[in-house]
PDB file of N, CA and C in Angstrom:
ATOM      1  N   UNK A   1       0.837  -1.178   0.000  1.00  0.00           N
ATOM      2  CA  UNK A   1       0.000   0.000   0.000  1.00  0.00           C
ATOM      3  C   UNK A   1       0.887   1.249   0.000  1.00  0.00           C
ATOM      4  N   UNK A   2       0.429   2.009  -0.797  1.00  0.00           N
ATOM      5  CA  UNK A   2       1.331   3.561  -0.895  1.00  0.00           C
ATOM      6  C   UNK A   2       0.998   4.209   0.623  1.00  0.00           C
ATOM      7  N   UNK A   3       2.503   5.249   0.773  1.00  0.00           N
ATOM      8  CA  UNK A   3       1.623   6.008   1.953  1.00  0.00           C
ATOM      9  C   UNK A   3       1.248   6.745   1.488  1.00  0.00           C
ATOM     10  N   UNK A   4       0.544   7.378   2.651  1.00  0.00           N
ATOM     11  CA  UNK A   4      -0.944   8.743   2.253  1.00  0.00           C
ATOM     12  C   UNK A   4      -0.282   9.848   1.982  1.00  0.00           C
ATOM     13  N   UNK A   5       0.861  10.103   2.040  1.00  0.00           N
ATOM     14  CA  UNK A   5       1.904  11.073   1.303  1.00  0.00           C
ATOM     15  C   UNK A   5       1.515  11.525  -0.074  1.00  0.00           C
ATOM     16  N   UNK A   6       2.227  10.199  -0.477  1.00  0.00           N
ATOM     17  CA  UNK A   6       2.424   9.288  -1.623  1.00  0.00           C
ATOM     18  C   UNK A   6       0.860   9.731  -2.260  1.00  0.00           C
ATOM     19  N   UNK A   7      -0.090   9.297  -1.849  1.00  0.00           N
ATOM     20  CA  UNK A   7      -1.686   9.165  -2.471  1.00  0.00           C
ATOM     21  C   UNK A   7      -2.385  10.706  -2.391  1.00  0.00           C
ATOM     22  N   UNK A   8      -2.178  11.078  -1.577  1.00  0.00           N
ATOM     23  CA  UNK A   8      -2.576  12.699  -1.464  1.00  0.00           C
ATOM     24  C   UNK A   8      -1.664  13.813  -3.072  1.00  0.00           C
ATOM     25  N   UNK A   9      -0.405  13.563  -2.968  1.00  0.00           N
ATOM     26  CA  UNK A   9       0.346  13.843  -4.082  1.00  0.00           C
ATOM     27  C   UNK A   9      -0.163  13.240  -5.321  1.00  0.00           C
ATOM     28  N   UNK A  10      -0.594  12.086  -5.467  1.00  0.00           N
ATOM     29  CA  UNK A  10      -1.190  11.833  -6.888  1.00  0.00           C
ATOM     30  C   UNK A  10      -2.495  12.153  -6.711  1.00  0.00           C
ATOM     31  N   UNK A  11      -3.465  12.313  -5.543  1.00  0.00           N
ATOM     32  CA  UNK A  11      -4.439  13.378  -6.362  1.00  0.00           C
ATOM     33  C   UNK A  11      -4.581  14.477  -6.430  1.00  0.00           C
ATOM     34  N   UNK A  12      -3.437  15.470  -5.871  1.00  0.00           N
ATOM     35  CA  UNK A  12      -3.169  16.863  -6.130  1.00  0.00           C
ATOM     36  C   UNK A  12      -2.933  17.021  -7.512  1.00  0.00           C
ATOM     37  N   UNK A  13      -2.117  15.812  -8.521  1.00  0.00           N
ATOM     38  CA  UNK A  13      -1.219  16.074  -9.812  1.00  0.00           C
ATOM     39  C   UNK A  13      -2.774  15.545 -10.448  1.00  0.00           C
ATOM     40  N   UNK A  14      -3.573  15.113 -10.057  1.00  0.00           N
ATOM     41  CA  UNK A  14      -4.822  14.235 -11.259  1.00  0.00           C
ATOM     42  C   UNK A  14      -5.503  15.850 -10.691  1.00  0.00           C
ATOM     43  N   UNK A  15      -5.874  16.089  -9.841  1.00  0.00           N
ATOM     44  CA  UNK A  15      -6.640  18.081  -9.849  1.00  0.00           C
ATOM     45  C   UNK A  15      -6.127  18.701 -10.349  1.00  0.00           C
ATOM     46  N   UNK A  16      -4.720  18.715 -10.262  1.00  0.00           N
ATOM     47  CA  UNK A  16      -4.125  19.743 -10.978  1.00  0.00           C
ATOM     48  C   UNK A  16      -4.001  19.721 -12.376  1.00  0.00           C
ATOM     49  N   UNK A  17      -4.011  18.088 -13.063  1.00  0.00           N
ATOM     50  CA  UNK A  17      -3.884  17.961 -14.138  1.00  0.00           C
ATOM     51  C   UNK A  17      -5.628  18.382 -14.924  1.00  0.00           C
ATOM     52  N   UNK A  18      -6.467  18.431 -14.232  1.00  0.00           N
ATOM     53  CA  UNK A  18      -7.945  18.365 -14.285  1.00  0.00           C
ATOM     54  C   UNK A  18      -8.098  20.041 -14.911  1.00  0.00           C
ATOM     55  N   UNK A  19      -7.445  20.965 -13.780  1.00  0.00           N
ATOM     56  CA  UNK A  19      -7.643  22.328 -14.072  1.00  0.00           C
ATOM     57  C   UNK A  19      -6.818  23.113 -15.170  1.00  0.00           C
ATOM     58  N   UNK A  20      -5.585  22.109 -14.864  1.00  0.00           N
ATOM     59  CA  UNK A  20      -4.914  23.092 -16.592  1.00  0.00           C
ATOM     60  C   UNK A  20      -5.779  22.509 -17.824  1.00  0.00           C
ATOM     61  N   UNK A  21      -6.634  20.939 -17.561  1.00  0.00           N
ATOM     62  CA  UNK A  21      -6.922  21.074 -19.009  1.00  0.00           C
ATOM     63  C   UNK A  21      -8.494  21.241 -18.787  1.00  0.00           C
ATOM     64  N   UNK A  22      -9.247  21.966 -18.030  1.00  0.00           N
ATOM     65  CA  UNK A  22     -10.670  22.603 -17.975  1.00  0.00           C
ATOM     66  C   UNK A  22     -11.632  21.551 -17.594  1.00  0.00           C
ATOM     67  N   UNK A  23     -11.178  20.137 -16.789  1.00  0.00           N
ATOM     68  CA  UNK A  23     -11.613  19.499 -16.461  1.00  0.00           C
ATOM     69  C   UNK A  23     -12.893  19.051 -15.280  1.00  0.00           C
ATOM     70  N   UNK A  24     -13.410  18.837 -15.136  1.00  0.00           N
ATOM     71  CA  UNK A  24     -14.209  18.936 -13.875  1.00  0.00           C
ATOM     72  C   UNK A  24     -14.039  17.566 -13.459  1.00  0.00           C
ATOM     73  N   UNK A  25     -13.790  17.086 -12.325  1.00  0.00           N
ATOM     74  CA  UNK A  25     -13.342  15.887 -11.512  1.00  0.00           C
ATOM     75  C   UNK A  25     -14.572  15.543 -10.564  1.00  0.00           C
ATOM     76  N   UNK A  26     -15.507  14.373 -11.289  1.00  0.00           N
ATOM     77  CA  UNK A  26     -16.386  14.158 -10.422  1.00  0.00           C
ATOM     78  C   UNK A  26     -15.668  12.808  -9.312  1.00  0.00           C
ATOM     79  N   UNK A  27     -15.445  12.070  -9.860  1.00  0.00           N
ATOM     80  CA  UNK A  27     -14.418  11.350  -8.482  1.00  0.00           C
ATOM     81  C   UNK A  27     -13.038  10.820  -8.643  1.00  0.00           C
ATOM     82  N   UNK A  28     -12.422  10.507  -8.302  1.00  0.00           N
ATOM     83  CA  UNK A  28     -11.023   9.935  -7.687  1.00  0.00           C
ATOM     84  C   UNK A  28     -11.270   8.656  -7.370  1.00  0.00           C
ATOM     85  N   UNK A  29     -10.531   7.394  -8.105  1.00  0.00           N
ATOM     86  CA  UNK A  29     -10.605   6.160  -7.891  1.00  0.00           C
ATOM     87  C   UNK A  29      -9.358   6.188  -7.352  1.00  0.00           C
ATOM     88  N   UNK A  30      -9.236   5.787  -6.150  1.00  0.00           N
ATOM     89  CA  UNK A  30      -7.587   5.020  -5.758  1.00  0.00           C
ATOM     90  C   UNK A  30      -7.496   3.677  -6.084  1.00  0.00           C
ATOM     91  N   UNK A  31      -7.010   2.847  -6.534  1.00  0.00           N
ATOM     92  CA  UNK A  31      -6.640   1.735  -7.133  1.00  0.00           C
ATOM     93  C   UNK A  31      -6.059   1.036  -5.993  1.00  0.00           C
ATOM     94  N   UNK A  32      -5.762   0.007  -5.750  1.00  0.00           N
ATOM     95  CA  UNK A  32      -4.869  -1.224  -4.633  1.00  0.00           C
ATOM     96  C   UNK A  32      -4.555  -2.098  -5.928  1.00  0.00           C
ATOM     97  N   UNK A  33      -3.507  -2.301  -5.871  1.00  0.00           N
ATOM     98  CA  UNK A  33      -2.662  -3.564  -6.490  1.00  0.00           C
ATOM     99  C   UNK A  33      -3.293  -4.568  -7.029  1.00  0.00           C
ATOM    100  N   UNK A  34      -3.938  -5.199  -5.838  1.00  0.00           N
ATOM    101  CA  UNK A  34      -4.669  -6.705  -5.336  1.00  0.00           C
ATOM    102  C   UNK A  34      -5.655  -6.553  -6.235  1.00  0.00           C
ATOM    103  N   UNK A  35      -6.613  -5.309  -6.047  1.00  0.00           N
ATOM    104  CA  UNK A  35      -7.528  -4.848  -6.828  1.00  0.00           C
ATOM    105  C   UNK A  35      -7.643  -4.226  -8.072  1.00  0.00           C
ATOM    106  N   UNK A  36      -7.152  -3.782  -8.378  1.00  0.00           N
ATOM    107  CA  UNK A  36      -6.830  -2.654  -9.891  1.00  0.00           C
ATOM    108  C   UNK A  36      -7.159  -2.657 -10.862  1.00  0.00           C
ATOM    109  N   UNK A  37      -7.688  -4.096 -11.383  1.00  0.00           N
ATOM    110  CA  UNK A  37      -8.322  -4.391 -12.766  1.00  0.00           C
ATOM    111  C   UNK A  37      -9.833  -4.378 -12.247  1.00  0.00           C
ATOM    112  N   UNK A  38     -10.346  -4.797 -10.787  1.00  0.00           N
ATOM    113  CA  UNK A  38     -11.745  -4.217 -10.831  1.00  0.00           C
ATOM    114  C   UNK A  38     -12.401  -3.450 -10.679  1.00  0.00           C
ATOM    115  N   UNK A  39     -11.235  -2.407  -9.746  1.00  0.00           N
ATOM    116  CA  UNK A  39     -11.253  -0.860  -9.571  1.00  0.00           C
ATOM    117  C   UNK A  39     -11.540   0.033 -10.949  1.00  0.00           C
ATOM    118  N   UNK A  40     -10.623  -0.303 -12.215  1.00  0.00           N
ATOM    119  CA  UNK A  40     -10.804  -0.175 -13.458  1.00  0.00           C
ATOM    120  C   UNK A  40     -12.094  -0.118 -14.299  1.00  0.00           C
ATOM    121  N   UNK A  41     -12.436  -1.225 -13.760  1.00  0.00           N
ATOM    122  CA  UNK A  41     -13.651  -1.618 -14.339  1.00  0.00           C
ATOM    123  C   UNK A  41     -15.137  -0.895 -13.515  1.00  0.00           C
ATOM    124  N   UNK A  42     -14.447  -0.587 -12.830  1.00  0.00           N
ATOM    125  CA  UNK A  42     -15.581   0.497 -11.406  1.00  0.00           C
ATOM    126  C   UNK A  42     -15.903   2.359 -11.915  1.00  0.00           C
ATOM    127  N   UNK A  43     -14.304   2.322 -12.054  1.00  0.00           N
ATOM    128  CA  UNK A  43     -14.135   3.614 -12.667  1.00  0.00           C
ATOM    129  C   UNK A  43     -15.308   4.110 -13.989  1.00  0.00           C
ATOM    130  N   UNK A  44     -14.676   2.750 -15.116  1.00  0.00           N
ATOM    131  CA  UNK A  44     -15.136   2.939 -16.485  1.00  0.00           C
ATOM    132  C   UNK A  44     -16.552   2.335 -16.424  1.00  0.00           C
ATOM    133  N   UNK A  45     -17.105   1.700 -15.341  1.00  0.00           N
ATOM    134  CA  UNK A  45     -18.657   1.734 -15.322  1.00  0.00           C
ATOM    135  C   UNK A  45     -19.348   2.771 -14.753  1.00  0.00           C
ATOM    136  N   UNK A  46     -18.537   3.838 -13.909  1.00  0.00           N
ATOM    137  CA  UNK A  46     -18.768   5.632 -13.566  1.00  0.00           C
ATOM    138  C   UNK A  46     -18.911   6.614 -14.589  1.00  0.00           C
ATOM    139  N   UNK A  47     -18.060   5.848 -15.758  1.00  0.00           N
ATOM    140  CA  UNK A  47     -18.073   7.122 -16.895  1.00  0.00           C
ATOM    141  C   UNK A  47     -19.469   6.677 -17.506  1.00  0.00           C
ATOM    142  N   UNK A  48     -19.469   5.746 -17.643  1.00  0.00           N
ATOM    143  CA  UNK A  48     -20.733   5.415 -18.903  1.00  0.00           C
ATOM    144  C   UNK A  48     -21.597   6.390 -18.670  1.00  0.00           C
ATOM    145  N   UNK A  49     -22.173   7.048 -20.132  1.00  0.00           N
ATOM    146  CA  UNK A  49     -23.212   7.735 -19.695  1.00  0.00           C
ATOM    147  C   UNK A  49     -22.630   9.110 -19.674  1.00  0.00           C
ATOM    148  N   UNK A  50     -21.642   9.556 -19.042  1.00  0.00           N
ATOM    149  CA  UNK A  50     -21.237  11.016 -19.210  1.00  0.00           C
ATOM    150  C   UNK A  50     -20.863  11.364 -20.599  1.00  0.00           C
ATOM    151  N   UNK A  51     -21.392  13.162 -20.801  1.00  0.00           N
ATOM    152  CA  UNK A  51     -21.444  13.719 -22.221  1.00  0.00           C
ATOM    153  C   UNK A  51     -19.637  13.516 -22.182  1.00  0.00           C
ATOM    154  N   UNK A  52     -19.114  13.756 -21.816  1.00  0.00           N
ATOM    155  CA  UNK A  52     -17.922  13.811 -22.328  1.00  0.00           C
ATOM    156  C   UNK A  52     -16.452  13.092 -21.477  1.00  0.00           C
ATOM    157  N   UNK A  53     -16.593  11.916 -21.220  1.00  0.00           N
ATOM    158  CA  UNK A  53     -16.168  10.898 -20.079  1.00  0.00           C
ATOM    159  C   UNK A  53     -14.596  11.081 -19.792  1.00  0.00           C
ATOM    160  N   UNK A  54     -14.142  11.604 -19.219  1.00  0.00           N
ATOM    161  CA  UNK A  54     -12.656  11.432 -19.316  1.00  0.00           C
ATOM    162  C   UNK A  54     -11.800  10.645 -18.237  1.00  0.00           C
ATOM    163  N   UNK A  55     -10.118  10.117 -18.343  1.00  0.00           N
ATOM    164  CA  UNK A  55      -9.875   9.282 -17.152  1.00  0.00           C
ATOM    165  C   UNK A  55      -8.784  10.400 -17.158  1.00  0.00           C
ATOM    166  N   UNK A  56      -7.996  10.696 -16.200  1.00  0.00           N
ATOM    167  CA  UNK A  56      -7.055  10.801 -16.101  1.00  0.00           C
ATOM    168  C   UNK A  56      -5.772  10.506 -14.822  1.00  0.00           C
ATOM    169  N   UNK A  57      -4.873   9.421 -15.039  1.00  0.00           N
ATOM    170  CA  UNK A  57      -3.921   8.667 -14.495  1.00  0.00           C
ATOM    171  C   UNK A  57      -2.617   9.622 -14.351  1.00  0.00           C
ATOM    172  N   UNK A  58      -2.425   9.364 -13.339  1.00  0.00           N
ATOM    173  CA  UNK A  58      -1.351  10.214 -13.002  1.00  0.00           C
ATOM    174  C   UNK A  58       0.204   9.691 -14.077  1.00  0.00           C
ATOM    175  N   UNK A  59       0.473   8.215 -14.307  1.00  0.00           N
ATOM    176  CA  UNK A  59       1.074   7.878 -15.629  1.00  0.00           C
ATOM    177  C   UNK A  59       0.172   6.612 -16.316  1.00  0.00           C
ATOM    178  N   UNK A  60       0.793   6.213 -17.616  1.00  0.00           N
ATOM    179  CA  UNK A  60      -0.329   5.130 -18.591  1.00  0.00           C
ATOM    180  C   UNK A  60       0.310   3.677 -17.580  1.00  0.00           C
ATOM    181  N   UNK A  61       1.066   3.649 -16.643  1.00  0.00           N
ATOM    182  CA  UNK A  61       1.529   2.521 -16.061  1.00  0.00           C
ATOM    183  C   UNK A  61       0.411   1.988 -15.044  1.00  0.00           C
ATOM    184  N   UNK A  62      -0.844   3.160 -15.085  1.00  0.00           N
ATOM    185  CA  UNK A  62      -1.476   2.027 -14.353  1.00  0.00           C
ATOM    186  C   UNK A  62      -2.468   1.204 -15.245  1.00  0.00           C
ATOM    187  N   UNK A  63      -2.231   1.285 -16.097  1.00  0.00           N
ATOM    188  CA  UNK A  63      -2.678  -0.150 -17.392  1.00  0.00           C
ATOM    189  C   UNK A  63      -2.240  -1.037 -17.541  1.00  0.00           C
ATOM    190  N   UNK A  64      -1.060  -1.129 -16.654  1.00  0.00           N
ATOM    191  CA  UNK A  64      -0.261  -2.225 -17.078  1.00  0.00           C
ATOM    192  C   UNK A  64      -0.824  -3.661 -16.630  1.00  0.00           C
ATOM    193  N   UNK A  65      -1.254  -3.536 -16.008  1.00  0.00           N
ATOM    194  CA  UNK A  65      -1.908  -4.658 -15.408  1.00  0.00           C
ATOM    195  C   UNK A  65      -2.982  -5.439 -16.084  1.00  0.00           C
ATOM    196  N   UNK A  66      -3.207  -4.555 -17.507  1.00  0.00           N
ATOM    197  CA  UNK A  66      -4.247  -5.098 -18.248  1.00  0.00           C
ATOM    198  C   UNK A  66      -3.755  -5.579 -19.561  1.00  0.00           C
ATOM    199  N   UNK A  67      -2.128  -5.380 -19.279  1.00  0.00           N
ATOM    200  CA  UNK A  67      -1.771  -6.043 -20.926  1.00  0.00           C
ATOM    201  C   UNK A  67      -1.072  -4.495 -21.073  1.00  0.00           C
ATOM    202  N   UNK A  68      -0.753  -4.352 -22.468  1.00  0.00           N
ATOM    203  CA  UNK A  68       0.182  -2.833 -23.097  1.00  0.00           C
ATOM    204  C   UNK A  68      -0.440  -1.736 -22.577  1.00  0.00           C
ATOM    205  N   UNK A  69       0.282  -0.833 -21.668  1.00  0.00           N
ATOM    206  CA  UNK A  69      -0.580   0.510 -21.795  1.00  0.00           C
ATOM    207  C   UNK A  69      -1.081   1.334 -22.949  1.00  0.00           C
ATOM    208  N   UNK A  70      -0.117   1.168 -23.483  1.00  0.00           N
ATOM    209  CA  UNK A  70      -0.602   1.909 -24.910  1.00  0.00           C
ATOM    210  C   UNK A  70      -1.662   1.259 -25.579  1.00  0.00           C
ATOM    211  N   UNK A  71      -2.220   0.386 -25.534  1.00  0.00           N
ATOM    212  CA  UNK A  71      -3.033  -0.463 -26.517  1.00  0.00           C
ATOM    213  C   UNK A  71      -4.755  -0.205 -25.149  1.00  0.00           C
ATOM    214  N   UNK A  72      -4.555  -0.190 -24.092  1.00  0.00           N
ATOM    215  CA  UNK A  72      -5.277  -0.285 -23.063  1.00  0.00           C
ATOM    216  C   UNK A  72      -5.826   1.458 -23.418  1.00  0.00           C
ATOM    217  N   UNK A  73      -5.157   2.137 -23.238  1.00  0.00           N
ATOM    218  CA  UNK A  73      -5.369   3.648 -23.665  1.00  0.00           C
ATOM    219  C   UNK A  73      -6.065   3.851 -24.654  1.00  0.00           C
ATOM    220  N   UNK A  74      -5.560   2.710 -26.177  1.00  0.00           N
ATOM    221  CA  UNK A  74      -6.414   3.366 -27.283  1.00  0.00           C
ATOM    222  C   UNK A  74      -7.513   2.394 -27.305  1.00  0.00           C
ATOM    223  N   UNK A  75      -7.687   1.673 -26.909  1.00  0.00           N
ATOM    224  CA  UNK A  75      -9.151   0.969 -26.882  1.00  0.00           C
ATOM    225  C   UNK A  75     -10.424   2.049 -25.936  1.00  0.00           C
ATOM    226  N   UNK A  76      -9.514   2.686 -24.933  1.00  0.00           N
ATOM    227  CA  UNK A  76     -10.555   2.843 -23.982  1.00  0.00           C
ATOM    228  C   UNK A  76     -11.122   4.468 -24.754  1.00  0.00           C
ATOM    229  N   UNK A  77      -9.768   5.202 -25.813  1.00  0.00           N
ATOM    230  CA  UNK A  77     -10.301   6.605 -26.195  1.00  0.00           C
ATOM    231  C   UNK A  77     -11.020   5.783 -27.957  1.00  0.00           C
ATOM    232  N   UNK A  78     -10.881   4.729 -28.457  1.00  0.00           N
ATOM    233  CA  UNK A  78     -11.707   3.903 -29.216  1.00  0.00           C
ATOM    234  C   UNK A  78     -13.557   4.131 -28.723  1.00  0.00           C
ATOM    235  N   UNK A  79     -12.998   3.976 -27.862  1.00  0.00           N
ATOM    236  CA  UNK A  79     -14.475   3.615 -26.860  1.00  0.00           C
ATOM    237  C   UNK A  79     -15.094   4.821 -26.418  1.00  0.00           C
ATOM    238  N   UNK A  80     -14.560   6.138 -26.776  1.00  0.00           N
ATOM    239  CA  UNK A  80     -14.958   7.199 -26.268  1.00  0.00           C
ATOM    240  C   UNK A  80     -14.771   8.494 -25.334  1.00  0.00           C
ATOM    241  N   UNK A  81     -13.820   7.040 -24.328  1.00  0.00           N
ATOM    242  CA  UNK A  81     -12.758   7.925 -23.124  1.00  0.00           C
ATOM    243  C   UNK A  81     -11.692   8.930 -23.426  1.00  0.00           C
ATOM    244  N   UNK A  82     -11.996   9.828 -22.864  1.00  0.00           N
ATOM    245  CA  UNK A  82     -10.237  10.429 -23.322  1.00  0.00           C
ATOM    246  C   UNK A  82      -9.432  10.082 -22.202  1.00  0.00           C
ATOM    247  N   UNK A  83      -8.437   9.830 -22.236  1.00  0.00           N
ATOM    248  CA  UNK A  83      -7.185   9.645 -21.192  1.00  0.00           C
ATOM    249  C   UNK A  83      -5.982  10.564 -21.417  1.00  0.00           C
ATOM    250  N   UNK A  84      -5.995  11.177 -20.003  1.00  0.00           N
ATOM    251  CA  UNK A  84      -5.377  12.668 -19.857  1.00  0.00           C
ATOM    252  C   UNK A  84      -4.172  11.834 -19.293  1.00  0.00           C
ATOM    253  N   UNK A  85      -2.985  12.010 -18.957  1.00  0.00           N
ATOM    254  CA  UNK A  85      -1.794  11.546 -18.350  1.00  0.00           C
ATOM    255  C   UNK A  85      -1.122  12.828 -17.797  1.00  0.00           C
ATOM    256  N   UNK A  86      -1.816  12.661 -15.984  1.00  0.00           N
ATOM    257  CA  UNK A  86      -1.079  13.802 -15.219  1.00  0.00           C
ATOM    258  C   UNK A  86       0.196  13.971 -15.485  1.00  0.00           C
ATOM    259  N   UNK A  87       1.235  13.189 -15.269  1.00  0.00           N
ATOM    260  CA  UNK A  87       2.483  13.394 -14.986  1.00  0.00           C
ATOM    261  C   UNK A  87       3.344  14.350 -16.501  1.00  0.00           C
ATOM    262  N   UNK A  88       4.166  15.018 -16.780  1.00  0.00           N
ATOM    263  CA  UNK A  88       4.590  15.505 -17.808  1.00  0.00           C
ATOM    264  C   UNK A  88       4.149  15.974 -18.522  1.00  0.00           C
ATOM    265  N   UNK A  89       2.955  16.526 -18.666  1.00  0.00           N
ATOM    266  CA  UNK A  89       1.948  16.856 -19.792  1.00  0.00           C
ATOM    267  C   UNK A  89       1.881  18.297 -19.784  1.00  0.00           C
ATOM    268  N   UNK A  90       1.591  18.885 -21.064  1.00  0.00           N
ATOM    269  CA  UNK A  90       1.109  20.047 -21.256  1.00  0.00           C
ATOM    270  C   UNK A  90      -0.500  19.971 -21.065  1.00  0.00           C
ATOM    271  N   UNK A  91      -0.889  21.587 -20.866  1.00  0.00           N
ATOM    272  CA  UNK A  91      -2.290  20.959 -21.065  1.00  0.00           C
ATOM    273  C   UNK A  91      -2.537  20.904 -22.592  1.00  0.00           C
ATOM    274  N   UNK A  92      -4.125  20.401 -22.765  1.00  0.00           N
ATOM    275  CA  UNK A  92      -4.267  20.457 -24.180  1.00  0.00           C
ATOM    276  C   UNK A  92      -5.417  21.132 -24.477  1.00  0.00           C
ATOM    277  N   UNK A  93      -5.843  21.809 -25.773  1.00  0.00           N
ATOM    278  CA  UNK A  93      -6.569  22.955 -25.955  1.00  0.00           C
ATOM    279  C   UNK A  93      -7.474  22.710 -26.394  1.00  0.00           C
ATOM    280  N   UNK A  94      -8.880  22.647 -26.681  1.00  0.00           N
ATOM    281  CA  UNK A  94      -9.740  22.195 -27.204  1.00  0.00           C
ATOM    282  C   UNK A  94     -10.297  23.683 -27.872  1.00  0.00           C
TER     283      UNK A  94
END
């Protein structure tokens, strides 16, 4: 388990990443290890339904657990999602 350091800091960078790109953050999934692929699946049964659904992960490494991040990413913006990636990012302009 991360400490609450640790977890407080990645959802300062997923808000912060939220407001440079005009985001509105209806919730914050924390993920557990053990759990993560059903947490996933918790998340992306939260979006369904929203006009404009977005995820954003503090890096694409927490896909990993589902097979390639990169391939996990474009199925899910395939599907409609956009996936923002807190860490390093500019914002982006719509």
């Amino acid at each position: 388990m991360m400490p609450s350091v640790e977890v407080a800091a990645l959802r300062q960078l997923i808000l912060d990443c939220a407001t440079e790109n005009g985001v509105v953050v209806d919730m914050i999934f924390e993920d557990e290890l053990d759990m993560a692929t059903d947490q996933l699946a918790e998340c992306l049964f939260a979006l369904l339904g929203a006009d404009e659904p977005v995820m954003i992960v503090p890096d694409l490494s927490h896909f990993a657990g589902n097979g390639n991040p990169l391939e996990a990413r474009r199925d899910f913006e395939r599907e409609g999602v956009k996936i923002l990636v807190a860490r390093n990012r500019p914002p982006i302009h719509q």
